[in-house]
N, C-alpha and C. Protein backbone atom coordinates (compact mmCIF):
# COMPACT_ATOMS: atom_id res chain seq x y z
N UNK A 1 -31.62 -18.34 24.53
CA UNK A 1 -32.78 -17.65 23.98
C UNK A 1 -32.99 -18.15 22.57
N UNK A 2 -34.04 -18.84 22.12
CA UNK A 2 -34.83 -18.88 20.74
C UNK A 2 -34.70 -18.12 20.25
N UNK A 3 -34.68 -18.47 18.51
CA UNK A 3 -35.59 -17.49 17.70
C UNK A 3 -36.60 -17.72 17.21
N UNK A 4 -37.65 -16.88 16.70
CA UNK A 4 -39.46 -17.03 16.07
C UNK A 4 -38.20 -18.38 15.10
N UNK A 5 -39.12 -18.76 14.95
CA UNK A 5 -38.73 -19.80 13.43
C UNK A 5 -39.94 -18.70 12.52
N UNK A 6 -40.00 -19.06 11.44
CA UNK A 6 -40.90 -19.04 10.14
C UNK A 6 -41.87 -19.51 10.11
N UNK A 7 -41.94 -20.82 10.51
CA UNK A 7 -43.00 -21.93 10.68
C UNK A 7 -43.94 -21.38 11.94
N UNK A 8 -43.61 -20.81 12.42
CA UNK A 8 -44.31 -20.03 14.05
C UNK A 8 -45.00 -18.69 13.41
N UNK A 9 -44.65 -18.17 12.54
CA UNK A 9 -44.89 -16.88 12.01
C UNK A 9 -44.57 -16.04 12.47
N UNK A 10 -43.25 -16.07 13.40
CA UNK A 10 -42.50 -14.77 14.10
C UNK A 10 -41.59 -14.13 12.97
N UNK A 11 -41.39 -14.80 12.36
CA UNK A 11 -40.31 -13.96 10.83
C UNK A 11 -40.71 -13.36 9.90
N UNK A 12 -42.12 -13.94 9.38
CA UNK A 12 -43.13 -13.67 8.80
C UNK A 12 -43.71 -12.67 8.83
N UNK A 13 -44.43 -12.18 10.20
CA UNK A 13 -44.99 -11.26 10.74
C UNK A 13 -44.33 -10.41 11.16
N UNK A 14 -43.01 -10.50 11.23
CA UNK A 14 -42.97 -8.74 11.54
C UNK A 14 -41.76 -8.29 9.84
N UNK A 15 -41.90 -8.73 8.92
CA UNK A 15 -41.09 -8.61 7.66
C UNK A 15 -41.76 -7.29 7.62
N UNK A 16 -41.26 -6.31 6.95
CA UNK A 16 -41.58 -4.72 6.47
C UNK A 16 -42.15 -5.45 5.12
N UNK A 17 -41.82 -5.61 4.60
CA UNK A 17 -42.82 -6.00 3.05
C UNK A 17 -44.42 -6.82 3.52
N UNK A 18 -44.76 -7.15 4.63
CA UNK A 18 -46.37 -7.63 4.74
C UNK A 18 -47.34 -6.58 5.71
N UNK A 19 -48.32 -6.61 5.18
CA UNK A 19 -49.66 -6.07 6.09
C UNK A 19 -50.31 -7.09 6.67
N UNK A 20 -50.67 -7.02 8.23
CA UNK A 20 -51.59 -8.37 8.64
C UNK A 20 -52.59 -8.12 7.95
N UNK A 21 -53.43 -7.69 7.69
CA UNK A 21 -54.61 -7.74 7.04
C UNK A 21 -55.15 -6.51 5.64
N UNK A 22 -53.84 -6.75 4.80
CA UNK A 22 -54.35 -5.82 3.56
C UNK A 22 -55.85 -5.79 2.49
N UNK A 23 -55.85 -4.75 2.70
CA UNK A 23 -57.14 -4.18 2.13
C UNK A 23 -56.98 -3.46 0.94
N UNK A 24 -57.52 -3.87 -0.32
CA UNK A 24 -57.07 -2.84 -1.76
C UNK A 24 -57.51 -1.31 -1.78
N UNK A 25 -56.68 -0.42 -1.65
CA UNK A 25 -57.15 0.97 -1.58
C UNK A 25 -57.57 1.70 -2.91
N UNK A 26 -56.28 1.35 -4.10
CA UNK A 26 -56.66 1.63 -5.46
C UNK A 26 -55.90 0.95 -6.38
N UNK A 27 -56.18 0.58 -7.56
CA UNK A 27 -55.48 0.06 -8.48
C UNK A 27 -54.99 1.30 -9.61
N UNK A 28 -53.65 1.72 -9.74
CA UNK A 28 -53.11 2.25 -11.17
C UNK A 28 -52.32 1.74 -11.83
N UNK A 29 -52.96 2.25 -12.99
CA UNK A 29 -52.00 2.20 -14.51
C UNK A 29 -50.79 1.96 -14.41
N UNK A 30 -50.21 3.16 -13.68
CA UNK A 30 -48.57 3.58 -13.56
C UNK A 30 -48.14 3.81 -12.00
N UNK A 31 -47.13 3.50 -11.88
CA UNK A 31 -46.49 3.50 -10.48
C UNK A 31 -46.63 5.63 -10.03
N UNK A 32 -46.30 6.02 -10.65
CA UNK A 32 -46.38 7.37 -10.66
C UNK A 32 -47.65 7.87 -9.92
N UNK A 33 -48.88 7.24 -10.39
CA UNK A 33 -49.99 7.85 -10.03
C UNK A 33 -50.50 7.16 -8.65
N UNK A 34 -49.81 5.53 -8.35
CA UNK A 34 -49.55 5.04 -7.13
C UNK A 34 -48.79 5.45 -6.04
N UNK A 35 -47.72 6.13 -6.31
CA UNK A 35 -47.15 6.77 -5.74
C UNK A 35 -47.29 8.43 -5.22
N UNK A 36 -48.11 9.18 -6.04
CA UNK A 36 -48.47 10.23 -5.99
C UNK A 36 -49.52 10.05 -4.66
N UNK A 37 -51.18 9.14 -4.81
CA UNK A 37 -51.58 8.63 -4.30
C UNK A 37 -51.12 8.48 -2.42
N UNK A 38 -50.32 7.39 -2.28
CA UNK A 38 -49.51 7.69 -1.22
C UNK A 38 -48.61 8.71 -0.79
N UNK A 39 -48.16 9.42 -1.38
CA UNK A 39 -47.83 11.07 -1.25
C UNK A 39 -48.75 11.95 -0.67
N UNK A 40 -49.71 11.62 -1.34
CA UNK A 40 -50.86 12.48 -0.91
C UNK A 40 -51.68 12.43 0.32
N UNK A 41 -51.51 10.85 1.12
CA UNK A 41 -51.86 10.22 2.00
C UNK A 41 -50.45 11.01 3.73
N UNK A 42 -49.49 10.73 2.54
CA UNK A 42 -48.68 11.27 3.91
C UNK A 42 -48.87 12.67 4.03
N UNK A 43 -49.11 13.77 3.11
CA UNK A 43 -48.79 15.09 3.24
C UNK A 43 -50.51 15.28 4.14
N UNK A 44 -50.93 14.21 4.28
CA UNK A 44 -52.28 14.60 5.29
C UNK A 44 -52.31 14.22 6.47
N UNK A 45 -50.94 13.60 6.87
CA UNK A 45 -50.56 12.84 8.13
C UNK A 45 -51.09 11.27 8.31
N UNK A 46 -51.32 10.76 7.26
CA UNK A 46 -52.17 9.64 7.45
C UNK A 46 -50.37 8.48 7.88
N UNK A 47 -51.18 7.72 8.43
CA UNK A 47 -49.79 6.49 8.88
C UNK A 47 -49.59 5.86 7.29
N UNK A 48 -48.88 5.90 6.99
CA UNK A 48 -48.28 5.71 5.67
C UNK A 48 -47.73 4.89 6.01
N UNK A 49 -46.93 3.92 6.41
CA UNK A 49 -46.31 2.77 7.37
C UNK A 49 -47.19 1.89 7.45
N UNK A 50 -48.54 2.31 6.70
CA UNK A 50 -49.31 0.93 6.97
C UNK A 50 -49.95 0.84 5.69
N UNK A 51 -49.27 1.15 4.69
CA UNK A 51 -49.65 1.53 3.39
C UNK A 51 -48.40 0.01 2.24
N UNK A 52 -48.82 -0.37 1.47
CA UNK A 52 -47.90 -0.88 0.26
C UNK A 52 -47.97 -1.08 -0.99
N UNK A 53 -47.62 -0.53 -1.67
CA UNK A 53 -47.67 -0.49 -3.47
C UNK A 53 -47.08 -1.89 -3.89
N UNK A 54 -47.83 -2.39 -4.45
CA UNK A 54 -47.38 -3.74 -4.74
C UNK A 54 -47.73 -3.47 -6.80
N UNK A 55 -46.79 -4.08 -7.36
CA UNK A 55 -46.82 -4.22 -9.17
C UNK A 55 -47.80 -5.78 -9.34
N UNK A 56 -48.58 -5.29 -9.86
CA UNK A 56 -49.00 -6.90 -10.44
C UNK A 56 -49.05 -7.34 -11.97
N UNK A 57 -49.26 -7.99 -12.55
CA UNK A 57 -49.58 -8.59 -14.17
C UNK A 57 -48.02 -8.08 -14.71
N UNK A 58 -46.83 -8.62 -14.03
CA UNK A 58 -45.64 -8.60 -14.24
C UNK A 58 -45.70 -9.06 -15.83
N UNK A 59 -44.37 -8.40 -16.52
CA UNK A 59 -44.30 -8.86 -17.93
C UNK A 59 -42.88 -8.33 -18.13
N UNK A 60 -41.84 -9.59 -18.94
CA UNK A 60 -40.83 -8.89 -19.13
C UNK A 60 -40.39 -8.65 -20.40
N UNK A 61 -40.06 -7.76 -20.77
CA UNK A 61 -39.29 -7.14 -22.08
C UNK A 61 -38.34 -7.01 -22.10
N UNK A 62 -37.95 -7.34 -23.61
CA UNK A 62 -36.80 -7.83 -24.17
C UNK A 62 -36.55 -6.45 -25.14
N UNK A 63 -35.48 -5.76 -25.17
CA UNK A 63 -35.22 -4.52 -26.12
C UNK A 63 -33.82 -5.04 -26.92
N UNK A 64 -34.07 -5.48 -28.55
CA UNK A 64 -32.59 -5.76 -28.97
C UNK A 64 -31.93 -5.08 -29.77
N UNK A 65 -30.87 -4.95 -28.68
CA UNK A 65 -30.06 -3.49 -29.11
C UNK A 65 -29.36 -3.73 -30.13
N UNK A 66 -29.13 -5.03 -30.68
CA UNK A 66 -28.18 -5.11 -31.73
C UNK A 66 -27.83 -6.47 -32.45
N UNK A 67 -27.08 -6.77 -33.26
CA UNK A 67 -26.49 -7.73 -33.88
C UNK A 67 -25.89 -8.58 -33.57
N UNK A 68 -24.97 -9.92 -33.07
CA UNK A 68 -23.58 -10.17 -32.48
C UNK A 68 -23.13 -10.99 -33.49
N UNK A 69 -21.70 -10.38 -33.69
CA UNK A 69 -21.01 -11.07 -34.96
C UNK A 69 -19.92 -11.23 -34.15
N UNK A 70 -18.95 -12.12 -34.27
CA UNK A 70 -17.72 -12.35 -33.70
C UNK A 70 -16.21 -11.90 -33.79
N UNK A 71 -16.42 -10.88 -34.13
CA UNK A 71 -16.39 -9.23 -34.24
C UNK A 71 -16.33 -8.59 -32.77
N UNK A 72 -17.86 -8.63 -32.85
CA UNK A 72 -18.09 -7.56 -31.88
C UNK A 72 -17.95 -8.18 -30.46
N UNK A 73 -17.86 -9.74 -30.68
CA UNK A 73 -17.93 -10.15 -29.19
C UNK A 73 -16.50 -10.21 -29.12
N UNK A 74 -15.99 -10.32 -29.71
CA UNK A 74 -13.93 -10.45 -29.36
C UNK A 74 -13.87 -9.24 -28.86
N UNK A 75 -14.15 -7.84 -29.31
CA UNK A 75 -14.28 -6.47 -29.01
C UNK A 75 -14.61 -6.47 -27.82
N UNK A 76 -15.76 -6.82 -27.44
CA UNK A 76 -16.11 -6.77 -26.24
C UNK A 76 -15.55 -7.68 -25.11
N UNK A 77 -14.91 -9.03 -25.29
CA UNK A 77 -14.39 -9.72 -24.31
C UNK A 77 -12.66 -9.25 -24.05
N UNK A 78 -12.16 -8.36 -25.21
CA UNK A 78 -11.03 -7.54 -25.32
C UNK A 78 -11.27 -6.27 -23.50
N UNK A 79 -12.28 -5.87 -24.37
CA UNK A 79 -12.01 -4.01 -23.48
C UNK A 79 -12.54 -4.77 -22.00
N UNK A 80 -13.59 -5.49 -22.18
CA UNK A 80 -13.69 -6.09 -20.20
C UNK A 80 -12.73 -6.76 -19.97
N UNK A 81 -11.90 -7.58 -20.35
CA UNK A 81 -10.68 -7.84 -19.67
C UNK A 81 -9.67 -6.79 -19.27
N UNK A 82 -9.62 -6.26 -20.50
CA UNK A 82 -8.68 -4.83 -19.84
C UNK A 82 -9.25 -4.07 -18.84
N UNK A 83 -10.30 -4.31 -18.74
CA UNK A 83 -10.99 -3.46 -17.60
C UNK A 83 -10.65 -4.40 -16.20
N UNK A 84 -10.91 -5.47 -16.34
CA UNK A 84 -10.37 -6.18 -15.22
C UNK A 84 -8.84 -6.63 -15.12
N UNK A 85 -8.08 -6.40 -16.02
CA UNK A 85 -6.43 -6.23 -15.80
C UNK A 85 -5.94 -4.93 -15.42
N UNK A 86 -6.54 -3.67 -15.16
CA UNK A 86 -6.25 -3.00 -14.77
C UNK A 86 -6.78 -2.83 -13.42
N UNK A 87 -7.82 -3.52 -13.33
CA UNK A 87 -8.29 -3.48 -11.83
C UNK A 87 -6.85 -4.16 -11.15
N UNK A 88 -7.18 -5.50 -11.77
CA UNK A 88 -6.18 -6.37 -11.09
C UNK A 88 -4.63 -6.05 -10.56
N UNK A 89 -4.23 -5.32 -11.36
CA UNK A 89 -2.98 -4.44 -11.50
C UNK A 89 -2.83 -3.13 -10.68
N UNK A 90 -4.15 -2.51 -10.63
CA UNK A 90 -3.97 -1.96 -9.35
C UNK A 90 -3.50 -1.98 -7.77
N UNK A 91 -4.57 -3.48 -7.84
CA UNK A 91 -4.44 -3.94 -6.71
C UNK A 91 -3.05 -4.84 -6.46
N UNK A 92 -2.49 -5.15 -7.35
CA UNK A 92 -1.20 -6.06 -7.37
C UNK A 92 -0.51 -4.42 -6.80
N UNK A 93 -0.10 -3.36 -7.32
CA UNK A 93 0.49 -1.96 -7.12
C UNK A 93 0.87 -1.99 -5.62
N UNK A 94 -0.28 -2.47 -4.93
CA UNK A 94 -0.64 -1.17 -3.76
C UNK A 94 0.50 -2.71 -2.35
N UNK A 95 0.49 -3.93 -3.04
CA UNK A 95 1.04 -4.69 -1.98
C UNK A 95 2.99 -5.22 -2.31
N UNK A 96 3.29 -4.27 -3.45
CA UNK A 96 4.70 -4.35 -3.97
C UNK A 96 5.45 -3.09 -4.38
N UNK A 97 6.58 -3.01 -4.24
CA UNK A 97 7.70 -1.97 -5.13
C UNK A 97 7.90 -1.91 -6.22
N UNK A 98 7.45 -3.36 -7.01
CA UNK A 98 8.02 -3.29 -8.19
C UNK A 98 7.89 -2.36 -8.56
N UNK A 99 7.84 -1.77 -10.14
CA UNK A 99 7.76 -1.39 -11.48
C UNK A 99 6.29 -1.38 -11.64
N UNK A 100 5.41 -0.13 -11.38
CA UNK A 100 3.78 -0.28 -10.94
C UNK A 100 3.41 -0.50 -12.71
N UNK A 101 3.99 0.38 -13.56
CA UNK A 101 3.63 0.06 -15.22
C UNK A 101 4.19 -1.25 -15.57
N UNK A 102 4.81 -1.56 -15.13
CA UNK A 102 5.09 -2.83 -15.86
C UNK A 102 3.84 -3.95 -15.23
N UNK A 103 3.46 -3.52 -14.03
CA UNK A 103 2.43 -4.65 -13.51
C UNK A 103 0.88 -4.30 -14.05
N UNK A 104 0.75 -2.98 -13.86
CA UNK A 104 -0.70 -2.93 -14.50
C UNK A 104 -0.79 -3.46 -16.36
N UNK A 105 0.33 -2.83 -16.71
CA UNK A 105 0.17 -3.12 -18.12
C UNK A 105 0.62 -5.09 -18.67
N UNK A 106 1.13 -5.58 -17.46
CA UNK A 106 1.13 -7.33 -17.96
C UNK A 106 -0.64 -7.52 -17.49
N UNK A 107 -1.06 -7.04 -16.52
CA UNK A 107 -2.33 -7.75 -15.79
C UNK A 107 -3.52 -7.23 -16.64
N UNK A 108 -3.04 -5.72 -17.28
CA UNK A 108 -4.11 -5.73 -18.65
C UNK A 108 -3.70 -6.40 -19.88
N UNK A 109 -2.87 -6.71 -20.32
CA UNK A 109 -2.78 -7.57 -21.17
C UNK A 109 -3.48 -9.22 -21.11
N UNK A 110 -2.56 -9.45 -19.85
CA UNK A 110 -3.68 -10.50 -19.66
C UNK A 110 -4.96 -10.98 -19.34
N UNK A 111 -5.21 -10.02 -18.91
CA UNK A 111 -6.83 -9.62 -18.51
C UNK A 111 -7.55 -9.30 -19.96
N UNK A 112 -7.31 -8.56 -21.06
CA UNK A 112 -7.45 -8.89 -22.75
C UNK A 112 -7.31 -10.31 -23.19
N UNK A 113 -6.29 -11.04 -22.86
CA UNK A 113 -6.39 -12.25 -23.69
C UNK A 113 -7.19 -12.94 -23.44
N UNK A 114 -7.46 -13.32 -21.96
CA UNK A 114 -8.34 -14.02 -21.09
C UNK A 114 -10.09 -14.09 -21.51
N UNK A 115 -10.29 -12.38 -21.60
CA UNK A 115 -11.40 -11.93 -21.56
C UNK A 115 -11.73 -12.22 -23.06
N UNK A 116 -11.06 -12.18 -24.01
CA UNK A 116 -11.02 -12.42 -25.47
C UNK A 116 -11.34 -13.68 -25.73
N UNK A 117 -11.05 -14.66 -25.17
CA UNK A 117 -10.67 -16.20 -24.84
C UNK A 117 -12.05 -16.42 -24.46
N UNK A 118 -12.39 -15.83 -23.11
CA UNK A 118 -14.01 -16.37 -22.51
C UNK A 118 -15.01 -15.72 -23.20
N UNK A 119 -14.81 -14.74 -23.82
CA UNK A 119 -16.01 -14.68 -24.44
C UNK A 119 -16.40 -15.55 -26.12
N UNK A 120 -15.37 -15.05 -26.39
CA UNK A 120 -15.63 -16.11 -27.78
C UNK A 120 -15.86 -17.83 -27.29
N UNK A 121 -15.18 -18.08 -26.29
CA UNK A 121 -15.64 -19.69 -25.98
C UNK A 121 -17.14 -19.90 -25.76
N UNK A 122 -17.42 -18.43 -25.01
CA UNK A 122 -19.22 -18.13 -24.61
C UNK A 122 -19.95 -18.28 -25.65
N UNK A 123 -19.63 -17.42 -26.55
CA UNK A 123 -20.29 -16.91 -28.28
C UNK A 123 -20.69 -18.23 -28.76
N UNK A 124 -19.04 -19.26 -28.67
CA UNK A 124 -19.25 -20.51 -29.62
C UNK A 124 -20.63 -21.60 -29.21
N UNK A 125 -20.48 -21.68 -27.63
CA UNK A 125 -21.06 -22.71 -26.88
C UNK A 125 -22.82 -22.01 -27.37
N UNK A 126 -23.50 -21.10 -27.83
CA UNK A 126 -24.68 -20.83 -27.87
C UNK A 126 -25.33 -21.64 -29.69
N UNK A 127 -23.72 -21.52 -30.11
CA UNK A 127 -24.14 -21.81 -31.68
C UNK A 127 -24.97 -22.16 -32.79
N UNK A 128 -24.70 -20.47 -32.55
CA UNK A 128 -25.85 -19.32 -33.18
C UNK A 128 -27.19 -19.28 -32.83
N UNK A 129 -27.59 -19.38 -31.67
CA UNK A 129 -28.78 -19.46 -31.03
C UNK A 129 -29.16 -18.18 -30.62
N UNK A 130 -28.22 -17.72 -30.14
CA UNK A 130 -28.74 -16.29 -29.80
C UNK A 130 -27.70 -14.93 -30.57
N UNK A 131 -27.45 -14.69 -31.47
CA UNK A 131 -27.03 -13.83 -32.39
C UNK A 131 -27.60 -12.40 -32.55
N UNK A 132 -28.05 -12.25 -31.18
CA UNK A 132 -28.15 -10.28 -31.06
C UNK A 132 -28.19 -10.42 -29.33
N UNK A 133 -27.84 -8.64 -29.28
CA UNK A 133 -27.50 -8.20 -28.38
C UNK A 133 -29.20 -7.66 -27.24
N UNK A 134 -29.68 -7.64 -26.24
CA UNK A 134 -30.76 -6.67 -25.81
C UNK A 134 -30.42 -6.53 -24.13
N UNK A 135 -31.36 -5.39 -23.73
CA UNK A 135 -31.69 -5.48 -22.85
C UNK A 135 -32.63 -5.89 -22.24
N UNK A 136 -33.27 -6.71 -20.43
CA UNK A 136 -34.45 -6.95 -20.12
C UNK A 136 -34.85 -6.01 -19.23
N UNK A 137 -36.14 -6.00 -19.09
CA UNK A 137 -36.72 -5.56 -18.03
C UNK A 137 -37.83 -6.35 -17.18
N UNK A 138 -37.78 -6.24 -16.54
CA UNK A 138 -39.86 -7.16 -15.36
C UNK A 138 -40.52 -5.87 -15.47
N UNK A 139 -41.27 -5.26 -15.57
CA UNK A 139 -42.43 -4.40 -15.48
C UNK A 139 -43.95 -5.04 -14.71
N UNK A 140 -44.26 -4.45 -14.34
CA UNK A 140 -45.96 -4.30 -13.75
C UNK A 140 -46.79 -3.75 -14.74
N UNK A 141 -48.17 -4.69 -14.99
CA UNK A 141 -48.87 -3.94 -15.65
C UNK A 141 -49.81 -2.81 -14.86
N UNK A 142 -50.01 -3.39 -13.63
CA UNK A 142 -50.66 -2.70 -12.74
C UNK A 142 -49.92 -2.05 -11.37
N UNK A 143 -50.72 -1.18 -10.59
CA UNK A 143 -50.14 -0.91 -9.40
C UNK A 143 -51.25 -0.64 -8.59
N UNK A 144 -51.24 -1.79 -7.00
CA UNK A 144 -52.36 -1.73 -6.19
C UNK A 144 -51.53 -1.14 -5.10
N UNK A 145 -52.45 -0.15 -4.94
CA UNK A 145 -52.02 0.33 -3.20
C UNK A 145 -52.87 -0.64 -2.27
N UNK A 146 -52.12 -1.05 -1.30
CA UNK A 146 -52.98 -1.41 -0.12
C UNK A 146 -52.64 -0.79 0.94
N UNK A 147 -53.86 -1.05 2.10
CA UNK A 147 -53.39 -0.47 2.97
C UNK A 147 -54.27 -1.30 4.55
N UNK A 148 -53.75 -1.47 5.45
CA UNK A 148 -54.04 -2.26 6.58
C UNK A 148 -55.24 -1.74 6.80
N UNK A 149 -55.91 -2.82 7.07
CA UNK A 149 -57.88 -3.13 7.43
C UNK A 149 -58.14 -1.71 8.21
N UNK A 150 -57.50 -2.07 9.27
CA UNK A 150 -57.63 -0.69 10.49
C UNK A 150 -57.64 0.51 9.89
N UNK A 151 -56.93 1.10 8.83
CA UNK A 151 -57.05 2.27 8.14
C UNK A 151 -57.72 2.71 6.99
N UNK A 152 -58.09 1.52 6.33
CA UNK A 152 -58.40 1.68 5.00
C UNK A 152 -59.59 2.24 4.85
N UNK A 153 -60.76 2.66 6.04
CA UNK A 153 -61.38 3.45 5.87
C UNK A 153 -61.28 5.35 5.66
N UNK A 154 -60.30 5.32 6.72
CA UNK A 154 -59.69 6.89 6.71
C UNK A 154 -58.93 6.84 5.26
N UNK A 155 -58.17 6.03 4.99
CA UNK A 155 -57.12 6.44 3.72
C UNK A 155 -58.47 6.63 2.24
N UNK A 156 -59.61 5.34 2.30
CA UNK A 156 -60.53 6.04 1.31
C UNK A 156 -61.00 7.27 1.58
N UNK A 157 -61.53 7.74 2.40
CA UNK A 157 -61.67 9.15 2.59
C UNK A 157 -60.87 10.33 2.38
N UNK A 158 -59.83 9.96 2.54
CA UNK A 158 -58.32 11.25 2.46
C UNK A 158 -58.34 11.19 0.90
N UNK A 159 -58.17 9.74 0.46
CA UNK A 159 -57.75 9.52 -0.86
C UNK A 159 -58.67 10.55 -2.00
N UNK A 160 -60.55 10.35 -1.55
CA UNK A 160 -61.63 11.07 -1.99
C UNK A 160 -61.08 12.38 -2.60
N UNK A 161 -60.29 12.88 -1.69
CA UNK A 161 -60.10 14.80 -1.94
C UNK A 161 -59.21 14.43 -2.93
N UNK A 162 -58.20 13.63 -3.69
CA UNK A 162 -57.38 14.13 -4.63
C UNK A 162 -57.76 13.73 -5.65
N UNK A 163 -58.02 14.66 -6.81
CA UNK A 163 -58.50 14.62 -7.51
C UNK A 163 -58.03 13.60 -8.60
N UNK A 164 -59.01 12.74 -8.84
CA UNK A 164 -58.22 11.51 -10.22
C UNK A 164 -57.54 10.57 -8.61
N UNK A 165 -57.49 10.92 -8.10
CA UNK A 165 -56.82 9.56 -6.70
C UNK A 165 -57.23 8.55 -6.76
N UNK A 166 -58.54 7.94 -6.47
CA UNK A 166 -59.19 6.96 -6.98
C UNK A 166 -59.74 6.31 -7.83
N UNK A 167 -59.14 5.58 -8.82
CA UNK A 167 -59.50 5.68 -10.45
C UNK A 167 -60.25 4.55 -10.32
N UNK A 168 -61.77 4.88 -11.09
CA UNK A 168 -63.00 4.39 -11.06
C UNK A 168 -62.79 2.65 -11.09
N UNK A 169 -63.17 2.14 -10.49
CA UNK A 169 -63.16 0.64 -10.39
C UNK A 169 -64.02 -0.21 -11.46
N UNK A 170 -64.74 0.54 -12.19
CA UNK A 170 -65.79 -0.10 -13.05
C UNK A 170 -65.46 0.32 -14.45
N UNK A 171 -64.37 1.34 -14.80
CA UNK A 171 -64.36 1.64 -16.19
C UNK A 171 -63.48 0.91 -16.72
């Protein structure tokens, strides 16, 4: 027995992330009010299964939380090694008799030096290129509901009754 290949559009077509024939129902601001939106669609029995919120005008942000001095990265390549020498040491525990403190506490030690070691080698290799700390995110600027050809007449109609549901296409 075969399988669809991709190239056939048997893999393609039945993926949960596509509509054969999506139709734009509404565009929002915020996922919240996209989501409400489709909330509102199911609590009316509408097939919601033929519905998908898709993010568009993606943008990612950068939040920087901080400074990095070599300091703080020894600090930090310190306590994650110990975090992973005690993992490690656990798991060494559970397949021997020895002396369980004497094994967790060599495998966090070494799991500190190690981790102390790779990160400052990390720190050096950027030199000084990147000298603070952040977080990222991807965000959507937008959020389009769609919803399959076959329905998208009933779902504009359902959508009609909630109030602010359909946010004006022209303003």
């Amino acid at each position: 027995m075969s399988m669809p290949t991709p190239a056939a559009g048997g893999a393609r077509a039945t993926s949960p992330l596509r509509l054969q024939f999506p139709q734009s129902l509404a565009v929002y601001d915020e996922y919240s009010a996209a989501q409400r939106a489709v909330d509102f669609l199911s609590d009316r029995k509408f097939p919601v299964e033929q519905c998908m919120i898709v993010g568009t005008d993606l943008k990612r942000i950068e939040r920087i939380t901080g400074r990095l001095t070599t300091g703080k990265v020894a600090l930090s390549g310190v306590l994650s090694g110990l975090w992973f020498g005690l993992f490690i040491g656990v798991i060494f525990t559970l397949f021997t008799a020895e002396n369980t403190i004497v094994i967790v506490a060599s495998t966090m030690l070494f799991g500190a030096l190690f981790g102390v070691i790779w990160a400052l080698v990390g720190y050096a290799a950027t030199r000084g290129q990147r000298d603070f700390s952040s977080v990222t995110e991807v965000v959507a600027t937008r959020y389009e509901v769609l919803v399959e050809h076959k329905v998208a007449a009933q779902a504009r109609e359902l959508l009609s009754q909630l109030p602010g549901g359909r946010p004006d296409p022209f303003a």
